[in-house]
PDB file of N, CA and C in Angstrom:
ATOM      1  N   UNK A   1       3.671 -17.960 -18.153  1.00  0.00           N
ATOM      2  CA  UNK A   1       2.777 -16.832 -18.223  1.00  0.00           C
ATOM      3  C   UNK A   1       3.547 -15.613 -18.707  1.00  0.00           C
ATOM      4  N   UNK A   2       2.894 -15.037 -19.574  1.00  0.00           N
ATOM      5  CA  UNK A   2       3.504 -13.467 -19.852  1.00  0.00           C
ATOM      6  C   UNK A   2       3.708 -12.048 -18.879  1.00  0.00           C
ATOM      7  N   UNK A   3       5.006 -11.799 -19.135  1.00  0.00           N
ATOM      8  CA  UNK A   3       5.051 -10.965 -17.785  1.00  0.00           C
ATOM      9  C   UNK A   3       3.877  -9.720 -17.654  1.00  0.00           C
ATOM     10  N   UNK A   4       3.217  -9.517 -18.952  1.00  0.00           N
ATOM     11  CA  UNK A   4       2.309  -8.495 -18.805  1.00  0.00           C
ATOM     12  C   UNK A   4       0.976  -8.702 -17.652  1.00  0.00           C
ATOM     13  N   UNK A   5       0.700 -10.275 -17.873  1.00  0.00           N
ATOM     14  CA  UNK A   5      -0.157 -11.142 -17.693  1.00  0.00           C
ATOM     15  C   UNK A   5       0.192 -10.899 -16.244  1.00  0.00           C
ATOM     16  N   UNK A   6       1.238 -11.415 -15.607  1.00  0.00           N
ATOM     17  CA  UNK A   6       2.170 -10.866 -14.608  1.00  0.00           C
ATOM     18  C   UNK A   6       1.755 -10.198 -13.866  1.00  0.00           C
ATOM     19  N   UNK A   7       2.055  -8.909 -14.507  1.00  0.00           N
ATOM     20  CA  UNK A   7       2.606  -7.652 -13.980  1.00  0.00           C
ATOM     21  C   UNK A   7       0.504  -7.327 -13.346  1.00  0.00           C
ATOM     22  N   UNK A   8       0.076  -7.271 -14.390  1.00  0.00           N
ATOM     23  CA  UNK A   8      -1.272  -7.417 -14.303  1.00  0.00           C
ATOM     24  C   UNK A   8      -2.140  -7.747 -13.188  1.00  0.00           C
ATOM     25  N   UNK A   9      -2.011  -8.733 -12.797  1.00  0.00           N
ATOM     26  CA  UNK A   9      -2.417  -9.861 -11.042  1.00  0.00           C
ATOM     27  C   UNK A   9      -1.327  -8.981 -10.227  1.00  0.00           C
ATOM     28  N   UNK A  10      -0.360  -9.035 -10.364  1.00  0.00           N
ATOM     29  CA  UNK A  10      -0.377  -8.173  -9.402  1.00  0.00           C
ATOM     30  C   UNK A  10      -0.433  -6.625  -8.830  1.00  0.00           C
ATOM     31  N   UNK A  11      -0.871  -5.776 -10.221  1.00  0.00           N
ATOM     32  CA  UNK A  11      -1.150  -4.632 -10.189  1.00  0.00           C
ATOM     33  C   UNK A  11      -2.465  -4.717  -9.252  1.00  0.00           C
ATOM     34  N   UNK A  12      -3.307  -5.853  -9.664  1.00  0.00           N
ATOM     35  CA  UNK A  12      -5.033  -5.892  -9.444  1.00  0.00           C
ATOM     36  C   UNK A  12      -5.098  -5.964  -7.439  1.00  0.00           C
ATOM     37  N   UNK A  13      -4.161  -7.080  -7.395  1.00  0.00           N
ATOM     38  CA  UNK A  13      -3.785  -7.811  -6.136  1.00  0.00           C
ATOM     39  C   UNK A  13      -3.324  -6.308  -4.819  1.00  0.00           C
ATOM     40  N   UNK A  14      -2.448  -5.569  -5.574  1.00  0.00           N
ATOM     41  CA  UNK A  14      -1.757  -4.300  -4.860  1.00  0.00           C
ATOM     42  C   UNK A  14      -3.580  -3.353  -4.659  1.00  0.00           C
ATOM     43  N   UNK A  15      -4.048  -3.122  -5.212  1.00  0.00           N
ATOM     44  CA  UNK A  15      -5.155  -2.011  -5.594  1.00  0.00           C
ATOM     45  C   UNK A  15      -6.174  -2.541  -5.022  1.00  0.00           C
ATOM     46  N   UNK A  16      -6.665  -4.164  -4.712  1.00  0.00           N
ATOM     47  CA  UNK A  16      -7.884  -4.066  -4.091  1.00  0.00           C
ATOM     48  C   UNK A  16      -6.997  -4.491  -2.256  1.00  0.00           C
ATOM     49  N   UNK A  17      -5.077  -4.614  -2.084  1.00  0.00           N
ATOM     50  CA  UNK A  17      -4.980  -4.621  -0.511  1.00  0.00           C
ATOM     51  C   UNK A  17      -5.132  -3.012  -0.341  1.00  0.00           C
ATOM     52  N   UNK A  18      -4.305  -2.189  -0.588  1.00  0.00           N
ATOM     53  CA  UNK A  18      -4.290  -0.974  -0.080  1.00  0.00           C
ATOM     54  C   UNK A  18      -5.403  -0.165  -0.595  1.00  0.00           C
ATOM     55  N   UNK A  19      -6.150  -0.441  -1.648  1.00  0.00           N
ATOM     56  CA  UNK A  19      -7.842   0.074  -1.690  1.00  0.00           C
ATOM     57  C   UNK A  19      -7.683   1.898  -1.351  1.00  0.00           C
ATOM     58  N   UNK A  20      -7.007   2.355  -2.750  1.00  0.00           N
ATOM     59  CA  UNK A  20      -7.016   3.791  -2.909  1.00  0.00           C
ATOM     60  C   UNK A  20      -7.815   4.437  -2.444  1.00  0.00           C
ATOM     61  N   UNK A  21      -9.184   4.092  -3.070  1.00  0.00           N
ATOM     62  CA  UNK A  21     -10.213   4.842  -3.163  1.00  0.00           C
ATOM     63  C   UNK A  21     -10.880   5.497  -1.648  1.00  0.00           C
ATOM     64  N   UNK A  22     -10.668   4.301  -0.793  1.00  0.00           N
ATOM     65  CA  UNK A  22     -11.082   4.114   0.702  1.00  0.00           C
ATOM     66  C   UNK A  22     -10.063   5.564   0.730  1.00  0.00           C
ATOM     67  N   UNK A  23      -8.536   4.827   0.962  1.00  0.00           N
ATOM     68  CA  UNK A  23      -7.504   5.923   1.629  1.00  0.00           C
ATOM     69  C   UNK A  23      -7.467   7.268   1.424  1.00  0.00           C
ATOM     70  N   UNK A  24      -8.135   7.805   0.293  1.00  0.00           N
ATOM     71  CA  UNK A  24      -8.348   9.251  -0.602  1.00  0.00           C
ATOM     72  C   UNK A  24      -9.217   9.538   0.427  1.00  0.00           C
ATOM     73  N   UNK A  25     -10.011   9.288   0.332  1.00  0.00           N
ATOM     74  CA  UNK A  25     -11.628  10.082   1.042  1.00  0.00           C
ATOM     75  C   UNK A  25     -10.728  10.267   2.473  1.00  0.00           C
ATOM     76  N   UNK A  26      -9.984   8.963   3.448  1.00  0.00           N
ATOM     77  CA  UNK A  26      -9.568   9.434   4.738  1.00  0.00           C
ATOM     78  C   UNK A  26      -8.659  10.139   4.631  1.00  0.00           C
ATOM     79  N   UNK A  27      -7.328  10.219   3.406  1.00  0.00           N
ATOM     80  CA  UNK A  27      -6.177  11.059   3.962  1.00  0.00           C
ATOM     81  C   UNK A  27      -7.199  12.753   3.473  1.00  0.00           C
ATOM     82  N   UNK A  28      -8.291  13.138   3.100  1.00  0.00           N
ATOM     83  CA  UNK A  28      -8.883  14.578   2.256  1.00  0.00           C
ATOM     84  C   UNK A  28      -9.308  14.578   3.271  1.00  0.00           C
ATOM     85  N   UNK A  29     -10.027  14.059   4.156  1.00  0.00           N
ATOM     86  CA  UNK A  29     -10.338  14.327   5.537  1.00  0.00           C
ATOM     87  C   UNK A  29      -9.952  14.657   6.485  1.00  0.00           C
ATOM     88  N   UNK A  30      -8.874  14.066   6.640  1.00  0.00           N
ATOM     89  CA  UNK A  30      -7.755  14.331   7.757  1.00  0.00           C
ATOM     90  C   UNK A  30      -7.247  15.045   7.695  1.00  0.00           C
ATOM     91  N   UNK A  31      -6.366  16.058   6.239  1.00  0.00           N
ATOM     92  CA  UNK A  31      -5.797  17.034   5.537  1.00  0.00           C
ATOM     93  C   UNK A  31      -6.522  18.010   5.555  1.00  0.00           C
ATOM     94  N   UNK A  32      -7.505  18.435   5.701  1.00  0.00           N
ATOM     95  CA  UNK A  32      -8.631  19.649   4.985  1.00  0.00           C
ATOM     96  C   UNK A  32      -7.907  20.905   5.888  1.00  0.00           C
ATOM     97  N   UNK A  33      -7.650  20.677   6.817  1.00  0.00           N
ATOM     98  CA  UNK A  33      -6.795  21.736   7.530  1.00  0.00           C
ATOM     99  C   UNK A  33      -5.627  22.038   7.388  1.00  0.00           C
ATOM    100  N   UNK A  34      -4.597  21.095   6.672  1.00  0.00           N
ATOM    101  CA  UNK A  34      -2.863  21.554   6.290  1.00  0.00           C
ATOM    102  C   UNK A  34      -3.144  22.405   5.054  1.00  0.00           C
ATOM    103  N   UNK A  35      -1.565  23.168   5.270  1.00  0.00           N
ATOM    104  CA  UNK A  35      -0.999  23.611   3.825  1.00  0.00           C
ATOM    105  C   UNK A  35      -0.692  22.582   2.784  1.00  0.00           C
ATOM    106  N   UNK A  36      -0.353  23.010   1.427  1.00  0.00           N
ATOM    107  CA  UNK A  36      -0.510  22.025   0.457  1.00  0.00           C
ATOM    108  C   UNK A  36       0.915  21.643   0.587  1.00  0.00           C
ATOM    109  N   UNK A  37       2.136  22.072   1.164  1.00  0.00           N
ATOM    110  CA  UNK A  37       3.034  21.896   1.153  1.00  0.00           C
ATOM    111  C   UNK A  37       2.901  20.445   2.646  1.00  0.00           C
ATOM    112  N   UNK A  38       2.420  20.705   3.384  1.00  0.00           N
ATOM    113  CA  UNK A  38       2.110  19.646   4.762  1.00  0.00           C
ATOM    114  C   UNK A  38       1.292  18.751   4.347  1.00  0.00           C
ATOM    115  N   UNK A  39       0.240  18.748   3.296  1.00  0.00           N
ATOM    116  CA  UNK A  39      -0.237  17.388   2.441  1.00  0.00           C
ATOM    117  C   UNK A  39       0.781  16.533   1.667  1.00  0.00           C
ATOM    118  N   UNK A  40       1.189  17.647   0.842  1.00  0.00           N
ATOM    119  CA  UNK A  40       2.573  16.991   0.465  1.00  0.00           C
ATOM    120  C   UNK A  40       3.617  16.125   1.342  1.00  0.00           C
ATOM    121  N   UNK A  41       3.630  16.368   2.185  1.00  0.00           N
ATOM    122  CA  UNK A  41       4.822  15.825   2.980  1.00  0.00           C
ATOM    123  C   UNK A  41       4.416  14.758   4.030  1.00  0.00           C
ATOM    124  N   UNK A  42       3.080  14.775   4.170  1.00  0.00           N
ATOM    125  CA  UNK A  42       2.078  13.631   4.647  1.00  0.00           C
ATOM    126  C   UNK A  42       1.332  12.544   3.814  1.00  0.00           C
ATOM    127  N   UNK A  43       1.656  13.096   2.429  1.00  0.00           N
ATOM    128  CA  UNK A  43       1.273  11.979   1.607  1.00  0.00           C
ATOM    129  C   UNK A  43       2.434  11.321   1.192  1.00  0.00           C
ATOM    130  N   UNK A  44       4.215  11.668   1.382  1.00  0.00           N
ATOM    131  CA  UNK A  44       5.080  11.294   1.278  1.00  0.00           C
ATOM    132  C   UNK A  44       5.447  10.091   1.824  1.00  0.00           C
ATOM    133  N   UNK A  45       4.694  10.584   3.101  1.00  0.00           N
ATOM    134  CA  UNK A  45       5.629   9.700   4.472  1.00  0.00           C
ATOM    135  C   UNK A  45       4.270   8.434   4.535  1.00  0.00           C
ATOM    136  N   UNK A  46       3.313   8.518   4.658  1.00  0.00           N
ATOM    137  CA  UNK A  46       2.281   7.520   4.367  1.00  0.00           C
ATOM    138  C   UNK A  46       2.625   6.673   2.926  1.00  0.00           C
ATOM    139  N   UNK A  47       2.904   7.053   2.204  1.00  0.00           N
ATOM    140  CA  UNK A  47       2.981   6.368   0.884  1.00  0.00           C
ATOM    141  C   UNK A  47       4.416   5.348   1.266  1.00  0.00           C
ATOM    142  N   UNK A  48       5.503   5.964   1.755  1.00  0.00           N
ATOM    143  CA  UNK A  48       6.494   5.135   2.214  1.00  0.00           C
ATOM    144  C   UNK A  48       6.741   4.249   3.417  1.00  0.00           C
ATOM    145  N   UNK A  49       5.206   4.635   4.171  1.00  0.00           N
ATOM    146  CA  UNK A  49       5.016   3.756   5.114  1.00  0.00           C
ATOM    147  C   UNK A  49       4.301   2.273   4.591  1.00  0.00           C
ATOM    148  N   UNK A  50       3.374   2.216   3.844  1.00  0.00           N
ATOM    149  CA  UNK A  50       2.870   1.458   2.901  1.00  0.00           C
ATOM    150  C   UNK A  50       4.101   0.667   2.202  1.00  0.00           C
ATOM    151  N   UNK A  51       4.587   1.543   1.798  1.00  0.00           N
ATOM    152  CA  UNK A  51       6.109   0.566   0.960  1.00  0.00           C
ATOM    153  C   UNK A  51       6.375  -0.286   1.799  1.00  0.00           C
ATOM    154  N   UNK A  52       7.104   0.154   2.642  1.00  0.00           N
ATOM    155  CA  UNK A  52       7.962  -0.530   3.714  1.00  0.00           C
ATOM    156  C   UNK A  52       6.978  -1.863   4.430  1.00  0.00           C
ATOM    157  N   UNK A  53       5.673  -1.422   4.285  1.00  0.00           N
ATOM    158  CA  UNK A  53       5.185  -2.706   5.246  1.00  0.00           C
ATOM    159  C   UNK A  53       4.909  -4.181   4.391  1.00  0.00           C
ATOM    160  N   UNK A  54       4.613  -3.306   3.132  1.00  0.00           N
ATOM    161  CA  UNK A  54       4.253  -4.353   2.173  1.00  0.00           C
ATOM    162  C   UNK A  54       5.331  -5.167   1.535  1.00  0.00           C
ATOM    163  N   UNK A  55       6.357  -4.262   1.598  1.00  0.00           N
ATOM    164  CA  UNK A  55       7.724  -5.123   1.159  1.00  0.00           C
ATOM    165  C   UNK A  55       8.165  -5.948   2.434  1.00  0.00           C
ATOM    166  N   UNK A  56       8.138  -5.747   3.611  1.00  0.00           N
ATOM    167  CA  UNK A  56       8.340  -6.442   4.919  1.00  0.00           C
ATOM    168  C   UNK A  56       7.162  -7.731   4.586  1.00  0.00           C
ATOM    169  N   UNK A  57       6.037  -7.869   4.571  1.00  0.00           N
ATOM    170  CA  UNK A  57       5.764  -8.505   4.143  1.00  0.00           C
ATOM    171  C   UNK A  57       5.625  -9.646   3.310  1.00  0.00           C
ATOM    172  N   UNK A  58       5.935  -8.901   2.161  1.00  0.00           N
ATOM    173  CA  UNK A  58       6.043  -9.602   0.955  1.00  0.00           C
ATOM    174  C   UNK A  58       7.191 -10.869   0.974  1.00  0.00           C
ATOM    175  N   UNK A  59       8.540 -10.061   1.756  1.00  0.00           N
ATOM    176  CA  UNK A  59       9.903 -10.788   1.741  1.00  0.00           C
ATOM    177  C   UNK A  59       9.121 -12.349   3.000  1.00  0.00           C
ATOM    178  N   UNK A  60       8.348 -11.614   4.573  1.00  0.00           N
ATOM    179  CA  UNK A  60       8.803 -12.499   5.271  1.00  0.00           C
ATOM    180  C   UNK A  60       6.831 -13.427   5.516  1.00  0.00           C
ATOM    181  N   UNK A  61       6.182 -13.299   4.224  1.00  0.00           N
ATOM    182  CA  UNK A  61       5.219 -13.359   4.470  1.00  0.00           C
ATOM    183  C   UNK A  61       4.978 -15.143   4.539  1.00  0.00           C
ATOM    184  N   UNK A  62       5.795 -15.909   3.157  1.00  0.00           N
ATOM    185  CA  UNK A  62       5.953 -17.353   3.125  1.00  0.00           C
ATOM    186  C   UNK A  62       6.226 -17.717   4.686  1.00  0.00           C
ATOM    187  N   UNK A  63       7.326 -17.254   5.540  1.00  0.00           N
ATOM    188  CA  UNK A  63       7.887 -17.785   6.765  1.00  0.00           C
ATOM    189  C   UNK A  63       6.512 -17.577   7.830  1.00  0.00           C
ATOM    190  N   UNK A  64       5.670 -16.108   7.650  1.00  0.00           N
ATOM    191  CA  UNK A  64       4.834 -16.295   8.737  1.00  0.00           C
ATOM    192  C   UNK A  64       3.999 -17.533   8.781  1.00  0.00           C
ATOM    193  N   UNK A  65       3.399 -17.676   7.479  1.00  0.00           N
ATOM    194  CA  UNK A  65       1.951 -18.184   7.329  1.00  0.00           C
ATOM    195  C   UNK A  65       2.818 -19.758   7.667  1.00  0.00           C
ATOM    196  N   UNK A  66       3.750 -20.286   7.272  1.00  0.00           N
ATOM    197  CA  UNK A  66       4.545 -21.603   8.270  1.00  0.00           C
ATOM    198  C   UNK A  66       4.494 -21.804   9.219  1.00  0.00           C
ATOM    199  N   UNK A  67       4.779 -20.495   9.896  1.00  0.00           N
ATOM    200  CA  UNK A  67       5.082 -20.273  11.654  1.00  0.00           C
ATOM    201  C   UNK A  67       3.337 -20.942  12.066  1.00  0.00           C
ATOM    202  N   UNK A  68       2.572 -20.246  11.221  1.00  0.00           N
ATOM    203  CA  UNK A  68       1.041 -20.307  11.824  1.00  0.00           C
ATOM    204  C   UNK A  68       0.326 -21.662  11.602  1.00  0.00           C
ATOM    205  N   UNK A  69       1.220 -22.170  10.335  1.00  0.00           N
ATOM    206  CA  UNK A  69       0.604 -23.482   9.687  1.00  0.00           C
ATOM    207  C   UNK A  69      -0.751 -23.792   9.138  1.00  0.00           C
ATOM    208  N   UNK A  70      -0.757 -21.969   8.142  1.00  0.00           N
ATOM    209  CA  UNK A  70      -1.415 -22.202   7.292  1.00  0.00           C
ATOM    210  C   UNK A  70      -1.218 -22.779   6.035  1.00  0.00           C
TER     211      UNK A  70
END
Protein backbone atom coordinates (compact mmCIF):
# COMPACT_ATOMS: atom_id res chain seq x y z
CA UNK A 1 0.00 0.00 0.00
CA UNK A 2 1.14 3.59 -0.59
CA UNK A 3 2.20 5.44 2.30
CA UNK A 4 -0.18 8.27 1.30
CA UNK A 5 -2.88 5.62 1.18
CA UNK A 6 -1.34 5.03 4.69
CA UNK A 7 -1.01 7.98 6.13
CA UNK A 8 -4.70 8.55 5.02
CA UNK A 9 -6.61 5.52 7.27
CA UNK A 10 -4.98 6.65 9.68
CA UNK A 11 -5.49 10.33 9.59
CA UNK A 12 -9.46 9.21 9.13
CA UNK A 13 -9.05 6.51 12.09
CA UNK A 14 -7.32 9.49 14.58
CA UNK A 15 -10.42 12.12 13.66
CA UNK A 16 -13.46 9.98 13.99
CA UNK A 17 -11.48 8.43 17.89
CA UNK A 18 -10.85 11.83 19.31
CA UNK A 19 -13.91 13.46 17.24
CA UNK A 20 -12.76 17.29 17.15
CA UNK A 21 -15.79 18.59 16.44
CA UNK A 22 -17.55 17.07 19.73
CA UNK A 23 -14.26 18.37 21.83
CA UNK A 24 -14.51 22.17 20.32
CA UNK A 25 -18.06 22.84 21.34
CA UNK A 26 -16.93 21.23 25.14
CA UNK A 27 -13.43 22.75 25.54
CA UNK A 28 -15.61 26.74 24.15
CA UNK A 29 -17.79 25.86 26.87
CA UNK A 30 -15.80 25.18 29.55
CA UNK A 31 -13.33 28.17 28.52
CA UNK A 32 -15.92 31.04 27.98
CA UNK A 33 -14.69 32.36 31.29
CA UNK A 34 -10.58 32.19 30.95
CA UNK A 35 -8.16 34.61 29.52
CA UNK A 36 -6.92 33.79 26.07
CA UNK A 37 -3.64 33.26 27.49
CA UNK A 38 -5.42 30.33 30.17
CA UNK A 39 -7.20 28.82 26.92
CA UNK A 40 -4.01 28.68 25.58
CA UNK A 41 -2.43 26.83 28.19
CA UNK A 42 -5.52 24.51 28.64
CA UNK A 43 -5.62 23.65 25.19
CA UNK A 44 -1.86 22.79 25.57
CA UNK A 45 -2.09 20.48 28.34
CA UNK A 46 -5.36 18.62 26.98
CA UNK A 47 -3.88 18.24 23.57
CA UNK A 48 -0.80 16.49 25.32
CA UNK A 49 -2.93 14.60 27.41
CA UNK A 50 -4.54 13.02 24.30
CA UNK A 51 -0.95 12.36 22.98
CA UNK A 52 0.19 10.55 25.74
CA UNK A 53 -2.90 8.28 26.06
CA UNK A 54 -3.12 7.44 22.56
CA UNK A 55 0.48 6.68 22.19
CA UNK A 56 0.18 4.50 25.58
CA UNK A 57 -2.18 2.85 23.78
CA UNK A 58 -1.18 2.49 20.57
CA UNK A 59 2.37 0.89 21.90
CA UNK A 60 0.45 -1.49 24.59
CA UNK A 61 -2.86 -1.90 22.83
CA UNK A 62 -1.90 -5.53 20.78
CA UNK A 63 -0.88 -6.90 24.56
CA UNK A 64 -4.28 -5.68 26.09
CA UNK A 65 -6.79 -7.00 23.67
CA UNK A 66 -4.54 -10.72 24.34
CA UNK A 67 -4.78 -10.22 27.97
CA UNK A 68 -8.75 -10.01 27.22
CA UNK A 69 -8.73 -12.59 24.36
CA UNK A 70 -10.12 -10.66 21.94
Amino acid sequence: MELGVVFGKLLVAFLLIINPFSALSIYLVLTQNHSTKEKRSIARTAALAVFIVIIVFALSGGILLKVLGI
